[in-house]
Protein backbone atom coordinates (compact mmCIF):
# COMPACT_ATOMS: atom_id res chain seq x y z
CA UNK A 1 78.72 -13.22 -3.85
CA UNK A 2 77.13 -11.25 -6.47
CA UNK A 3 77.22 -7.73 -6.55
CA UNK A 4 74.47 -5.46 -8.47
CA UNK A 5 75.01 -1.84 -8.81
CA UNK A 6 72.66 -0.07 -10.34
CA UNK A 7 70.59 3.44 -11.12
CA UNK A 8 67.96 4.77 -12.82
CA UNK A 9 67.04 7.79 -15.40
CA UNK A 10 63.38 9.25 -15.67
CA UNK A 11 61.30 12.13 -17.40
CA UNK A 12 57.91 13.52 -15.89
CA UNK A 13 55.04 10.77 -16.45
CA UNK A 14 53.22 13.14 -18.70
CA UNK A 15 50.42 10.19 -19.18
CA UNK A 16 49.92 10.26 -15.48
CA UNK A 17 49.50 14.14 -15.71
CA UNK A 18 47.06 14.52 -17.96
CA UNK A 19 45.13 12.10 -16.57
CA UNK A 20 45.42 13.77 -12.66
CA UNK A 21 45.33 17.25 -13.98
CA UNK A 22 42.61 16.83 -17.30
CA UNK A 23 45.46 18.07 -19.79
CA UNK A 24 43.63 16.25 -22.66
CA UNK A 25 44.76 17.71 -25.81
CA UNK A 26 48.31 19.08 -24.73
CA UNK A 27 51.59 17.96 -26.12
CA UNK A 28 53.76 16.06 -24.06
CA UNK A 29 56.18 19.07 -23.43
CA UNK A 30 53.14 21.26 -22.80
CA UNK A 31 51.51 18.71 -20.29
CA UNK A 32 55.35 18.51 -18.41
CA UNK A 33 55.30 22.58 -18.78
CA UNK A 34 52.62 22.05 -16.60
CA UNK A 35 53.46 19.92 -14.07
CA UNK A 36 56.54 21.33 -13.51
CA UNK A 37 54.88 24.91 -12.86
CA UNK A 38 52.55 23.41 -10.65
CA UNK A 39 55.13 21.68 -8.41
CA UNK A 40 57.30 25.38 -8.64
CA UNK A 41 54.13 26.97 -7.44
CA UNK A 42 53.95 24.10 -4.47
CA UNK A 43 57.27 24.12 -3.70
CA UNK A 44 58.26 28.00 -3.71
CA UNK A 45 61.31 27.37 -6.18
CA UNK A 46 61.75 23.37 -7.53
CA UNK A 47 60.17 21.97 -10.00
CA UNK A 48 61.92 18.40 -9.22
CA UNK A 49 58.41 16.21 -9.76
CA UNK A 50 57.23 14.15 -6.77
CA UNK A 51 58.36 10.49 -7.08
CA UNK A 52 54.94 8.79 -7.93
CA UNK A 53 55.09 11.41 -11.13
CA UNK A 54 58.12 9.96 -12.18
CA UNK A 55 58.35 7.70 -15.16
CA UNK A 56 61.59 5.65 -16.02
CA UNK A 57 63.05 5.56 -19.35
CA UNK A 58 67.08 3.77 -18.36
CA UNK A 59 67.84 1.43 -15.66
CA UNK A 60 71.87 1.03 -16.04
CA UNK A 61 73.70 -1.40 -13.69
CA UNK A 62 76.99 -3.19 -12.80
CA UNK A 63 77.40 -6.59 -12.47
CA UNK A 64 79.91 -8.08 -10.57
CA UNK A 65 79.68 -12.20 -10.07
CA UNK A 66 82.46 -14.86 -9.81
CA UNK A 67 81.88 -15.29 -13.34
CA UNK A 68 82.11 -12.05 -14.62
CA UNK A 69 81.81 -8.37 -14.66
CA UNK A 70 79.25 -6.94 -17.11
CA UNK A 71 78.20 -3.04 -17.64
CA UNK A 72 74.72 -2.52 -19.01
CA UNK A 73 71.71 -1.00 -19.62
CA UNK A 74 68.61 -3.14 -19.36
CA UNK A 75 66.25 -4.09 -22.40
CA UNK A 76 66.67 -2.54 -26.09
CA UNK A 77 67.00 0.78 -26.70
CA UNK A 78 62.91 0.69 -28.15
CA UNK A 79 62.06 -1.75 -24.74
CA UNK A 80 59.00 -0.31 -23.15
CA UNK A 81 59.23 0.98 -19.03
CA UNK A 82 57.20 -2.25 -17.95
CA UNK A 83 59.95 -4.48 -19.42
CA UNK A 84 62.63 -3.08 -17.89
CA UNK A 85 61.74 -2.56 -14.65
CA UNK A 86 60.41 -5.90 -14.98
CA UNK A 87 63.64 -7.42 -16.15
CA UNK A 88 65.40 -5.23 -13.33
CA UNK A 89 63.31 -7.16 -10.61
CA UNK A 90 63.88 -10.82 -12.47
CA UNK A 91 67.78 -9.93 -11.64
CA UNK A 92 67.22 -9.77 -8.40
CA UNK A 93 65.83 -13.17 -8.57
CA UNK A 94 68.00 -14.90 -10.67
CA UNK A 95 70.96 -13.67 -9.23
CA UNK A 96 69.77 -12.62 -5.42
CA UNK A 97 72.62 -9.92 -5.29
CA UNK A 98 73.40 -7.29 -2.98
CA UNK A 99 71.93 -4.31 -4.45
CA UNK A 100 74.44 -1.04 -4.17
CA UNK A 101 72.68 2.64 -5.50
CA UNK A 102 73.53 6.35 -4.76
CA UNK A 103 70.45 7.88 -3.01
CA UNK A 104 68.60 4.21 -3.98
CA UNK A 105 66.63 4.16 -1.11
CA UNK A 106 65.78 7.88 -1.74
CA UNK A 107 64.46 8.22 -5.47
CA UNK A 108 65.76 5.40 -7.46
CA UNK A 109 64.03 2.78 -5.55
CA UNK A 110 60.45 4.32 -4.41
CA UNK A 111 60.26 5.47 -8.54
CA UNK A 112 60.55 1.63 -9.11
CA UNK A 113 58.22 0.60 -6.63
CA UNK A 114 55.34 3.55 -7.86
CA UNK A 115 56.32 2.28 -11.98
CA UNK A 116 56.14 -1.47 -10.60
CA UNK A 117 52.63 -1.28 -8.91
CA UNK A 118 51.32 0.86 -11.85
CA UNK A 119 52.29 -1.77 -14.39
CA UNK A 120 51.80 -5.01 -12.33
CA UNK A 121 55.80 -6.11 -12.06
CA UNK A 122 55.43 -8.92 -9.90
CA UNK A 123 59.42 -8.40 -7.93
CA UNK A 124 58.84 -11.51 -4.80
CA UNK A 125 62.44 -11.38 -4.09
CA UNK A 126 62.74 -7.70 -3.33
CA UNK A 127 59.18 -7.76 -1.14
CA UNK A 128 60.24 -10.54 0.78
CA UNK A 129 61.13 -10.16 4.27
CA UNK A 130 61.13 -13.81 5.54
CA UNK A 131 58.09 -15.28 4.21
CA UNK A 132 59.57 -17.17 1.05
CA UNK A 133 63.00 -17.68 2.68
CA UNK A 134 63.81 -17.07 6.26
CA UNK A 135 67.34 -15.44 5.90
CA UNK A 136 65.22 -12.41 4.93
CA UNK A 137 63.88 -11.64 8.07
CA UNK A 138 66.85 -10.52 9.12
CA UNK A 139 68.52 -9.33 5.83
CA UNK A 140 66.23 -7.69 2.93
CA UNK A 141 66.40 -5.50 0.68
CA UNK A 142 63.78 -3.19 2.11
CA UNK A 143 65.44 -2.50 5.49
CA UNK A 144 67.48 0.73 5.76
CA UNK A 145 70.16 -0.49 7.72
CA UNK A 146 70.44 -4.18 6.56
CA UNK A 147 73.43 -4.84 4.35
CA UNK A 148 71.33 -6.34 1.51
CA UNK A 149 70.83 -3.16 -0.28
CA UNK A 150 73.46 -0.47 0.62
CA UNK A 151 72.78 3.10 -0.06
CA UNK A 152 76.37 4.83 0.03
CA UNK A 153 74.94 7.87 -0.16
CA UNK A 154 72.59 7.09 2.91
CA UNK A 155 75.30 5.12 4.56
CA UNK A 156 78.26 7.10 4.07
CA UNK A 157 75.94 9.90 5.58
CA UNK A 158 75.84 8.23 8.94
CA UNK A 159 72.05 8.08 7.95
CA UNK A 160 72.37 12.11 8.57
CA UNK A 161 70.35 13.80 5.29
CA UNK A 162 71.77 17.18 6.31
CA UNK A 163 75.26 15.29 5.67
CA UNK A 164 74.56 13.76 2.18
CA UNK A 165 76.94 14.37 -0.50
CA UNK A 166 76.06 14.40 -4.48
CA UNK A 167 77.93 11.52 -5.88
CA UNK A 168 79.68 13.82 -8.90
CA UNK A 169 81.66 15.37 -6.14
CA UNK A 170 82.26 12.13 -4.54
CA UNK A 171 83.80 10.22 -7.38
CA UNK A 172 85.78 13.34 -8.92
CA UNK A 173 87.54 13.79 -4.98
CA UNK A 174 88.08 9.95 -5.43
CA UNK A 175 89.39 10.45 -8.94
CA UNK A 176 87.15 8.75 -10.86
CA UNK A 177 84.80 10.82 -13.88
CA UNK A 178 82.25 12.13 -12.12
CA UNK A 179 79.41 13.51 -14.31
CA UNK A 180 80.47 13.12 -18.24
CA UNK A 181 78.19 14.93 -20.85
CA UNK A 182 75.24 15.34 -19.37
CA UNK A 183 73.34 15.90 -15.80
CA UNK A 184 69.94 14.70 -14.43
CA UNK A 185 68.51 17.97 -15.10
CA UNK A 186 68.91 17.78 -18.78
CA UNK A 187 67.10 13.92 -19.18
CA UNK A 188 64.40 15.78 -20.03
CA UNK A 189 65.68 17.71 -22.64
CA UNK A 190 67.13 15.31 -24.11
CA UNK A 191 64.28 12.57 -24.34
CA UNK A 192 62.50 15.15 -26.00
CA UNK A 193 65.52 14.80 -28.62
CA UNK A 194 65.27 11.76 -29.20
CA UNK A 195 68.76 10.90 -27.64
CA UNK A 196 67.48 7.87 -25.42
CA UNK A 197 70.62 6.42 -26.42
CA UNK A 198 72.87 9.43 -25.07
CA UNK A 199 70.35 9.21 -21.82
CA UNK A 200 71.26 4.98 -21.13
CA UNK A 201 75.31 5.99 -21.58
CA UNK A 202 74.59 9.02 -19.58
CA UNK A 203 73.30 6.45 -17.08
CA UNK A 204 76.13 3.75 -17.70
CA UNK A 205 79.04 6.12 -16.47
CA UNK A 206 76.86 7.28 -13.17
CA UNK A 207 76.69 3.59 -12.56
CA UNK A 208 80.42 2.97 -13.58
CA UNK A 209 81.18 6.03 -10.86
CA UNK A 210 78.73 4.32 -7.95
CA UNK A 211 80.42 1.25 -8.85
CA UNK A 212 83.56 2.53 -8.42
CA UNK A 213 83.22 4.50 -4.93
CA UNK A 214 81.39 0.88 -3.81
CA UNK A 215 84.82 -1.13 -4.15
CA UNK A 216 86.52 1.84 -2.61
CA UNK A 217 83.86 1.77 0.64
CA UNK A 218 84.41 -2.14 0.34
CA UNK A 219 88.32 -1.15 0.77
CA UNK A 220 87.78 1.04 3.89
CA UNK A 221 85.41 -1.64 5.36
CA UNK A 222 87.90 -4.40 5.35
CA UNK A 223 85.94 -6.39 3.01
CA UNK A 224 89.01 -6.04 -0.02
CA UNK A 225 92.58 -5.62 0.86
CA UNK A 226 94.20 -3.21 -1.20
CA UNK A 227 95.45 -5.53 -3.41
CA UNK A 228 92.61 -6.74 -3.78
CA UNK A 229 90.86 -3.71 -4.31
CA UNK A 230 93.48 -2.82 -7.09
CA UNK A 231 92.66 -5.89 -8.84
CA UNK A 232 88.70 -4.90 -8.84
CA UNK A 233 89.89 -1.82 -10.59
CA UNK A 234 92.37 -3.45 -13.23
CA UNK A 235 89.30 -5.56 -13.83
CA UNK A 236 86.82 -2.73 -14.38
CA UNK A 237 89.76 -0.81 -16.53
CA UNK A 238 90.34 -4.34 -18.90
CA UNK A 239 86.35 -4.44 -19.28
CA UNK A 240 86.07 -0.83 -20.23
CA UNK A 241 89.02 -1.30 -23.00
CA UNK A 242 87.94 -4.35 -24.57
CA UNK A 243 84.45 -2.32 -25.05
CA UNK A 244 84.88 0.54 -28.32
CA UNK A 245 82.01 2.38 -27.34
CA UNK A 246 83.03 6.24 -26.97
CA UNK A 247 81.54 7.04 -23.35
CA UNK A 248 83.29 4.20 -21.91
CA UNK A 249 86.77 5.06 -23.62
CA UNK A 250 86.60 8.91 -22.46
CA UNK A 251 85.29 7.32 -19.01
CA UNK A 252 88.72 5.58 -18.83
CA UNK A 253 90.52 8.44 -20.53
CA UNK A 254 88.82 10.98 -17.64
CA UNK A 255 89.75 8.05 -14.74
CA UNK A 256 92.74 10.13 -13.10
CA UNK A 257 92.99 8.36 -9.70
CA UNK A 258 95.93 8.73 -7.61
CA UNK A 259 97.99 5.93 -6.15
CA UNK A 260 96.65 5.11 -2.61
CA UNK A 261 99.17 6.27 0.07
CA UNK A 262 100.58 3.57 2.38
CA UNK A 263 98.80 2.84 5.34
CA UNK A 264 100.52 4.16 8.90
CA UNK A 265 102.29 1.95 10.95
């Protein structure tokens, strides 16, 4: 079975502002100046942009197939948003995986579905829900409580919002990283820099940390023993040391997990 986890990174759409609020002429920090005051002035205190204002700029993922398991972020570092959300939804073809996310079904995935339909990404995998292949009328990936796409967020929740938990404080009681370098609310910031290469390892390590708290959740499920689970993670260590990029070396320098205890008898 093949396993994709992945998650997304995105700045305001400051082309889709100017255009809704006739900000002809502005800079792009000037135009997102904008729309973030505007959504302050809606909300009474965030300025956290509605989804459909949303425009992605990283989609990082884990891979995990029989064959291998393969950390990435998808297209080049210059690849424009079309491509790789349209590469992210050719994955899902190719490789018809079950799709793991933090708060996917929340922000990650509705972003993707406003970017697809504004760009034309044809995705007929992740739409269908039984026309192309029966099996999907009873497992897609666009029902909430099918196992086809898990949210652990949602999931671990009990489906309760009021009982969500932010995935930093998730992995770092697990053991694992948690947030390294950077934080969601300083994308922007950082784009704006320049640093879209910072922003995809940024995204690589939130991934790594989903991934992560996924083989732990497959652990309490039954799905892995805990050998087996232990093996996942030797795996993910040996893949992480054989690659000499910095954020993955102080990812596995920052892992400080502690030994599970034995189970009662």
């Amino acid at each position: 079975m093949n396993v994709l986890v992945f998650d997304i990174e995105t700045v305001p759409d400051v082309e889709g502002g100017r255009r809704l609020y006739d900000l002809d002429g502005l800079s792009d920090k000037e135009v997102a100046d904008v729309m973030h005051h505007m959504r302050r002035q809606e909300t009474g205190d965030s300025d956290f942009l509605r989804l459909h204002l949303q425009r992605v700029v990283a989609i990082s993922a884990v891979l995990r197939s029989a064959e291998q398991l393969k950390v990435w972020s998808l297209g080049e570092l210059d690849a424009p948003e079309q491509e790789i959300i349209q590469r992210f939804f050719d994955g899902l073809d190719k490789y018809v995986p079950t799709l793991v996310s933090w708060n996917g079904g929340g922000f990650d995935l509705p972003v993707l579905h406003y970017r697809a339909l504004r760009h034309g990404v044809a995705a007929p995998r992740y739409w269908d829900v039984g026309e192309l292949d029966r099996e999907f009328k009873w497992s897609n990936y666009l029902g909430r409580f099918h196992w086809r796409h898990i949210d652990l967020m949602d999931v671990l929740a009990g489906y309760q919002p009021r009982a969500n938990a932010p995935l930093d404080q998730i992995a770092s009681l697990l053991g694992f990283p948690g947030k390294m370098g950077m934080s969601g609310a300083k994308v922007w910031d950082n784009f704006l820099a320049g640093d879209l290469a910072g922003i995809r390892n940024y995204c690589e390590t939130d991934v790594l940390n989903t991934y992560l708290v996924y083989l732990r959740f497959e652990l309490m499920r039954g799905h892995l023993s805990r050998e087996a689970y232990q093996r996942e993670c030797e795996l993910v260590r040996s893949s992480l040391a054989a690659d000499a990029r910095p954020h993955f070396q102080e990812f596995l320098a920052a892992w400080r997990e502690p030994p599970l205890s034995s189970p009662a008898r």
